[in-house]
Protein backbone atom coordinates (compact mmCIF):
# COMPACT_ATOMS: atom_id res chain seq x y z
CA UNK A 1 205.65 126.73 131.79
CA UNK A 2 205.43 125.36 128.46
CA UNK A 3 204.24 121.82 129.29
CA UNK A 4 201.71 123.57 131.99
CA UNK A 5 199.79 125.36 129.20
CA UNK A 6 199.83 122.19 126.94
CA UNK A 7 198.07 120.14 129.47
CA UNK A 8 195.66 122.50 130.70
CA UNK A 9 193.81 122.84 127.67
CA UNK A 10 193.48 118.56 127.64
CA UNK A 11 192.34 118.54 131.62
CA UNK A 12 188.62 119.66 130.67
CA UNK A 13 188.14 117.59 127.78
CA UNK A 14 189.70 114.73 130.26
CA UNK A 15 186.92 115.77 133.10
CA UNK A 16 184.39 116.40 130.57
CA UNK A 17 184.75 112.72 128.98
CA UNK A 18 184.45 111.21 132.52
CA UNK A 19 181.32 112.98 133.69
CA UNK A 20 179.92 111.88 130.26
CA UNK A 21 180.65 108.37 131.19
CA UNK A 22 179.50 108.71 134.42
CA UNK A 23 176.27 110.08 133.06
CA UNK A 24 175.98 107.20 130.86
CA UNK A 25 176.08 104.66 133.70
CA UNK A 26 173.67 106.50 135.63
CA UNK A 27 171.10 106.41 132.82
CA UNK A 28 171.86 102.82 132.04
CA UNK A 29 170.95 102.14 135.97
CA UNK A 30 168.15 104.36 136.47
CA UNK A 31 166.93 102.40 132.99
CA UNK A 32 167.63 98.79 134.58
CA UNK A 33 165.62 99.88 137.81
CA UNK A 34 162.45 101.07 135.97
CA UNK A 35 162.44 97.72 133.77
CA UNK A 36 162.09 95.60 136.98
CA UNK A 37 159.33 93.41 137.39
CA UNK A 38 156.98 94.84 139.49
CA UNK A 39 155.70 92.95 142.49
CA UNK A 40 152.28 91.52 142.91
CA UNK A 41 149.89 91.72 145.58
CA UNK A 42 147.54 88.41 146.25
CA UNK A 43 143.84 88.40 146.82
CA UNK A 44 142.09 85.41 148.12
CA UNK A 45 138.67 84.74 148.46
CA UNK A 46 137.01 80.94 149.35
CA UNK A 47 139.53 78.46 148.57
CA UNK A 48 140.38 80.61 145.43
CA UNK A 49 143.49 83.42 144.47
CA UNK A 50 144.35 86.37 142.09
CA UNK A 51 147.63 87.33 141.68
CA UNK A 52 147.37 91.46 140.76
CA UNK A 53 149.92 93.43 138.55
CA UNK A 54 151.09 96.46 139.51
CA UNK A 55 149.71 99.67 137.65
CA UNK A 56 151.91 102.25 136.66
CA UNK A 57 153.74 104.59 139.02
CA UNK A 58 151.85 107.47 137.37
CA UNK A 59 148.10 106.63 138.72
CA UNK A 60 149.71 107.63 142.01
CA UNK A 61 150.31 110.78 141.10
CA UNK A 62 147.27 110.99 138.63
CA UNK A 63 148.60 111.36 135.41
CA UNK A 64 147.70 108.35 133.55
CA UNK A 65 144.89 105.84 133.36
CA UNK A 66 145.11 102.81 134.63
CA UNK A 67 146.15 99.56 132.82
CA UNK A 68 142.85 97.77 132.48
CA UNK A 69 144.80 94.41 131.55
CA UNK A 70 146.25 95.11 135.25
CA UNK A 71 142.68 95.45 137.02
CA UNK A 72 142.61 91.93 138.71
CA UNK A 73 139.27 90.38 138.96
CA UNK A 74 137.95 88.23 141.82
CA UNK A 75 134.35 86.26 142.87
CA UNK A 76 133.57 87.09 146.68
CA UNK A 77 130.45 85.73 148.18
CA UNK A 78 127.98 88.67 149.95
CA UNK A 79 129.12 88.35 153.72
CA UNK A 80 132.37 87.12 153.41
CA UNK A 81 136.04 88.34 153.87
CA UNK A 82 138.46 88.74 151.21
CA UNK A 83 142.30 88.11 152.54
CA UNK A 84 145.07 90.59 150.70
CA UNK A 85 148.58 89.65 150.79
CA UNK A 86 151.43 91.87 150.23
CA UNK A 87 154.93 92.04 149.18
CA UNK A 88 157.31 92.47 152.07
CA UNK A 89 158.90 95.77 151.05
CA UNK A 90 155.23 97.25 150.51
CA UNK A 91 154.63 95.26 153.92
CA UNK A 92 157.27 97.19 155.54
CA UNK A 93 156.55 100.99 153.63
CA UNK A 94 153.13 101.05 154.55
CA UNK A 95 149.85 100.18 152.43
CA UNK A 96 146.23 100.83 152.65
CA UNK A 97 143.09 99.45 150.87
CA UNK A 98 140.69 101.43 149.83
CA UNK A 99 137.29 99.77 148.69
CA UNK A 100 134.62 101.71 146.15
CA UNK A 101 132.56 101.97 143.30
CA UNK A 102 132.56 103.49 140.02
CA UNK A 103 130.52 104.73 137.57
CA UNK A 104 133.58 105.56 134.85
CA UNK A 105 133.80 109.22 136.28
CA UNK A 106 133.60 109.12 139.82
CA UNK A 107 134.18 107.00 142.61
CA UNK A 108 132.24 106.20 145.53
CA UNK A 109 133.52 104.93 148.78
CA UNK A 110 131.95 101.93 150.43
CA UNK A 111 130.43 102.52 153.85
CA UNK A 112 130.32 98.93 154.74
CA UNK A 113 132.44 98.47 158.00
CA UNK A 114 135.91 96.81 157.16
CA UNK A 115 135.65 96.66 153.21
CA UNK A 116 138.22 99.48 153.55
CA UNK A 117 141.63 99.78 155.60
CA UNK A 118 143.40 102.03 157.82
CA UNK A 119 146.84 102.68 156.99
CA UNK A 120 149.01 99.45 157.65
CA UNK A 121 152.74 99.14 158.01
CA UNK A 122 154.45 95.85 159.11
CA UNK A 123 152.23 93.43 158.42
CA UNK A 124 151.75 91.89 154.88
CA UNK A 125 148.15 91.11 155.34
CA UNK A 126 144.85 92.32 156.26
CA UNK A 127 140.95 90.61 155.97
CA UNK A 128 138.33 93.05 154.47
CA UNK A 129 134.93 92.44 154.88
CA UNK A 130 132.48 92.16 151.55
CA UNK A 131 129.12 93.96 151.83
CA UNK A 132 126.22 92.03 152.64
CA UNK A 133 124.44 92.41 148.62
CA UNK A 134 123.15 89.49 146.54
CA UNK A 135 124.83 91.44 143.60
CA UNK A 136 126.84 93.90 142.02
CA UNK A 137 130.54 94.76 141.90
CA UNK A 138 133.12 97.21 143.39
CA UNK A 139 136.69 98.23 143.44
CA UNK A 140 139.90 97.81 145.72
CA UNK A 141 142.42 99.71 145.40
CA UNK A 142 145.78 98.63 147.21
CA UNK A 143 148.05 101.72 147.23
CA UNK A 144 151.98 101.97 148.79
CA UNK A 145 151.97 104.69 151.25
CA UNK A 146 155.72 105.47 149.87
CA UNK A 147 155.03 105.38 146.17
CA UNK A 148 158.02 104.57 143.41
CA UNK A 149 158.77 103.00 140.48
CA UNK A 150 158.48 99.52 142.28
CA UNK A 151 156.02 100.35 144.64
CA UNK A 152 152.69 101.79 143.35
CA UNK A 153 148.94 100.85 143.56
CA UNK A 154 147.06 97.47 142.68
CA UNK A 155 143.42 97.63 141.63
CA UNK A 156 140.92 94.06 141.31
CA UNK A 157 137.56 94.30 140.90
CA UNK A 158 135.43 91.95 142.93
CA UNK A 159 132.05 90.77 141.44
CA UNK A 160 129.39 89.96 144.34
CA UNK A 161 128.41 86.47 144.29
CA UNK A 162 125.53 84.61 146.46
């Protein structure tokens, strides 16, 4: 009985010492997943392309601005289409495209037919239609349907050209 108690007061500091190591490779995991580079989703337009950062995972959810180094920014002609090109694991989550305006407070949807999307899932790209205007500019917004750290939203702004 006397070697029983010995050890037993050395078992939880044994246990204790591997869940604290444990907990340590977690974090240092969880840390190498959030560091990886985000993927990009394409834009082109004419015979020309924008590669588009990823915003952070928190404009998802709301609670950050987005990172106006990340806005992409493309030239479309009034009348034409505008080709976007997606990674294949935001290909095969799901993705939509939302098109609008702002005004720095408050966005507007487009109502021209196809500058917009309905949810897609499977295919990585979809042709959006620009609205017929000799000028101006507007927003799209490229958003995983399954947000996470690697999968987020995308956001270019497109300038009207004639």
């Amino acid at each position: 009985m006397t070697s029983w108690t010995r050890l037993r007061p050395r078992t939880p500091r044994l246990g204790r010492a591997a869940a604290a190591g444990a907990g340590l490779v977690t974090t240092a995991v969880l840390l190498t997943a959030c560091n990886k580079p985000q993927p990009t989703v394409t834009m082109f337009t004419g015979n020309k392309s924008q590669a588009v950062s990823a915003q952070p995972p928190c404009t998802v959810l709301g609670s950050c601005q987005s990172e106006s180094s990340k806005v992409g920014q493309i030239k479309a002609a009034s009348g034409s289409q505008i080709l976007v090109d997606v990674p294949k694991a935001l290909a095969d989550g799901g993705w939509i495209v939302a098109a609008f305006t702002s005004d720095g407070t408050k966005n507007t949807a487009l109502t021209t037919p196809g500058a917009s999307s309905s949810p897609i899932r499977g295919h990585h790209t979809v042709r959006l239609q620009v609205p017929d205007a000799t000028t101006g500019s507007y927003y799209l917004q490229v958003t995983a349907l399954k947000p996470s750290n690697q999968l987020t939203t995308w956001l270019v702004g497109v300038q009207l050209t004639q």
